[in-house]
C-alpha atoms as a PDB file:
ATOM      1  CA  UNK A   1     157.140   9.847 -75.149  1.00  0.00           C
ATOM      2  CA  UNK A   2     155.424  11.928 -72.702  1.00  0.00           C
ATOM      3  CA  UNK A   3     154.090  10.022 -69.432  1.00  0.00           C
ATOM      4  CA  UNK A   4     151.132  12.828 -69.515  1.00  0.00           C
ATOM      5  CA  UNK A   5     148.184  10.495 -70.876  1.00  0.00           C
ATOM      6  CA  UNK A   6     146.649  11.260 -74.116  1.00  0.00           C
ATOM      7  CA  UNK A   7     142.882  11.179 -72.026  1.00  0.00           C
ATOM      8  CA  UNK A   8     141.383  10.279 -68.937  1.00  0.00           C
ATOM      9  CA  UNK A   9     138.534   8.147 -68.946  1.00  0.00           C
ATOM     10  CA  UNK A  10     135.294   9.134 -66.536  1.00  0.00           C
ATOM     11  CA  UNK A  11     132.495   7.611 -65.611  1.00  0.00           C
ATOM     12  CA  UNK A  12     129.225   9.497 -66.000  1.00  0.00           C
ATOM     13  CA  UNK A  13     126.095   9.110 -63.926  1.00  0.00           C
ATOM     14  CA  UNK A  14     123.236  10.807 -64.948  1.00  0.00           C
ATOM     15  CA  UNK A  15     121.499  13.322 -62.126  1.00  0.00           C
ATOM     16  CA  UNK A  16     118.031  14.368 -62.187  1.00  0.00           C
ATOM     17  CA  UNK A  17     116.743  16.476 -64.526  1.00  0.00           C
ATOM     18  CA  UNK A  18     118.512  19.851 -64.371  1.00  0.00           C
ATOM     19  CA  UNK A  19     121.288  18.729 -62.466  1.00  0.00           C
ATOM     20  CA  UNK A  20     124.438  18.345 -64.086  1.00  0.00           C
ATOM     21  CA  UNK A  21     125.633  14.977 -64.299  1.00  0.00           C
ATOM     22  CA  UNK A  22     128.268  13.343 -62.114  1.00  0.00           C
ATOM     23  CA  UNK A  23     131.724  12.944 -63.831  1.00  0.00           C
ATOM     24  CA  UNK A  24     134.269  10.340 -62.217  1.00  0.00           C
ATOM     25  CA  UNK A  25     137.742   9.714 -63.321  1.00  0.00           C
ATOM     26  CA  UNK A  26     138.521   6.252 -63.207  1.00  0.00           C
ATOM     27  CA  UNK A  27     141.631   5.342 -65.848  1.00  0.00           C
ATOM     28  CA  UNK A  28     143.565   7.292 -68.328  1.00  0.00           C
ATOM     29  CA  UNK A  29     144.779   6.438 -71.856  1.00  0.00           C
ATOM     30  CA  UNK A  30     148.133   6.586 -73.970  1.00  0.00           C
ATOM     31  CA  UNK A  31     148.045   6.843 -77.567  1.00  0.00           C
ATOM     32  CA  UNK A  32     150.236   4.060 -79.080  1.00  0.00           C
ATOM     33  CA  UNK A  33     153.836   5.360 -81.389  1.00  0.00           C
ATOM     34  CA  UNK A  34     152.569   4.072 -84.431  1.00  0.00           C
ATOM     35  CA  UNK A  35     148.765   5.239 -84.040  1.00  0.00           C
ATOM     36  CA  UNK A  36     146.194   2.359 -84.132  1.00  0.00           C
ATOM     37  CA  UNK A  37     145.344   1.781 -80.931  1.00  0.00           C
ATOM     38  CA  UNK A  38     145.450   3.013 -77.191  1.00  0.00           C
ATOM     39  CA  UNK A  39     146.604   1.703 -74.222  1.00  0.00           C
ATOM     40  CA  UNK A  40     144.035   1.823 -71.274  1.00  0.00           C
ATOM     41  CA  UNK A  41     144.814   1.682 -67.490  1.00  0.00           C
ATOM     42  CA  UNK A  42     141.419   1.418 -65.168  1.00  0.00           C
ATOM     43  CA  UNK A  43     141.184   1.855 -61.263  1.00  0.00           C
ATOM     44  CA  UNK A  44     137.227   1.174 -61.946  1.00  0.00           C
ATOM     45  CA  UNK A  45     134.617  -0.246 -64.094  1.00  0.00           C
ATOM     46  CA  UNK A  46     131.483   1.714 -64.565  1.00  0.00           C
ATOM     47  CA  UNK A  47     128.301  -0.866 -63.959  1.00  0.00           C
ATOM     48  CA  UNK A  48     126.872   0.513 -67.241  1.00  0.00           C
ATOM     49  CA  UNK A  49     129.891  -0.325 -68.932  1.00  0.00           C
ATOM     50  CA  UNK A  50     129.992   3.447 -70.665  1.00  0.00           C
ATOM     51  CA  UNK A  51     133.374   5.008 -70.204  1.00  0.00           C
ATOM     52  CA  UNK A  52     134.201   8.730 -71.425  1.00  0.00           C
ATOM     53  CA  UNK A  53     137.468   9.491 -72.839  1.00  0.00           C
ATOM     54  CA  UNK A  54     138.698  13.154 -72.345  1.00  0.00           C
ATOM     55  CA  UNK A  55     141.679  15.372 -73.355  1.00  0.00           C
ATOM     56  CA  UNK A  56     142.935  16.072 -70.205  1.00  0.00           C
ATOM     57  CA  UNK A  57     143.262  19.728 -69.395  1.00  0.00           C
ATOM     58  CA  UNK A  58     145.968  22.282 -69.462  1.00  0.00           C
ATOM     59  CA  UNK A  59     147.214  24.421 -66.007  1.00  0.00           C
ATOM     60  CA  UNK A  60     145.354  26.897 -67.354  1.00  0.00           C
ATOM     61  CA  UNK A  61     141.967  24.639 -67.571  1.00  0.00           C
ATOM     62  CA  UNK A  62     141.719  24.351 -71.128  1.00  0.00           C
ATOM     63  CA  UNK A  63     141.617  21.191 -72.895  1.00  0.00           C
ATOM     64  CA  UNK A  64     145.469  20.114 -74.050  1.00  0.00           C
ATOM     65  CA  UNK A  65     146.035  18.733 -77.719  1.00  0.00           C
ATOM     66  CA  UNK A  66     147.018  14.777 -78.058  1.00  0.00           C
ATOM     67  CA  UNK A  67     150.933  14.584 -78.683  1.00  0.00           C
END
């Protein structure tokens, strides 16, 4: 098993309108063995309670494929 997370969980905050929105990485996530489940490690806890999970991205900047 890789120790290169299977995401990385942001939290999103909304800007004004046409601003892009703010993206904040707080956690990342591990795919269990088996499949069924993930296992979640958080440095923060959005107060909206909405969390984003992401692929994270290659060296190259594109978005890497779960292993």
């Amino acid at each position: 098993m890789s120790n290169k997370p299977s995401f990385i969980a942001y939290a999103v905050r909304q800007r004004a309108e046409g601003e892009k929105a703010n993206w904040t990485a707080i956690g990342v996530a591990w795919a269990h063995k088996k499949g069924g489940g993930f296992n979640v490690e958080l440095e923060a806890t959005p107060l909206d309670g909405r969390i984003v999970l992401m692929p994270p991205k290659d060296d190259d900047g594109s978005d890497s494929a779960s292993d």
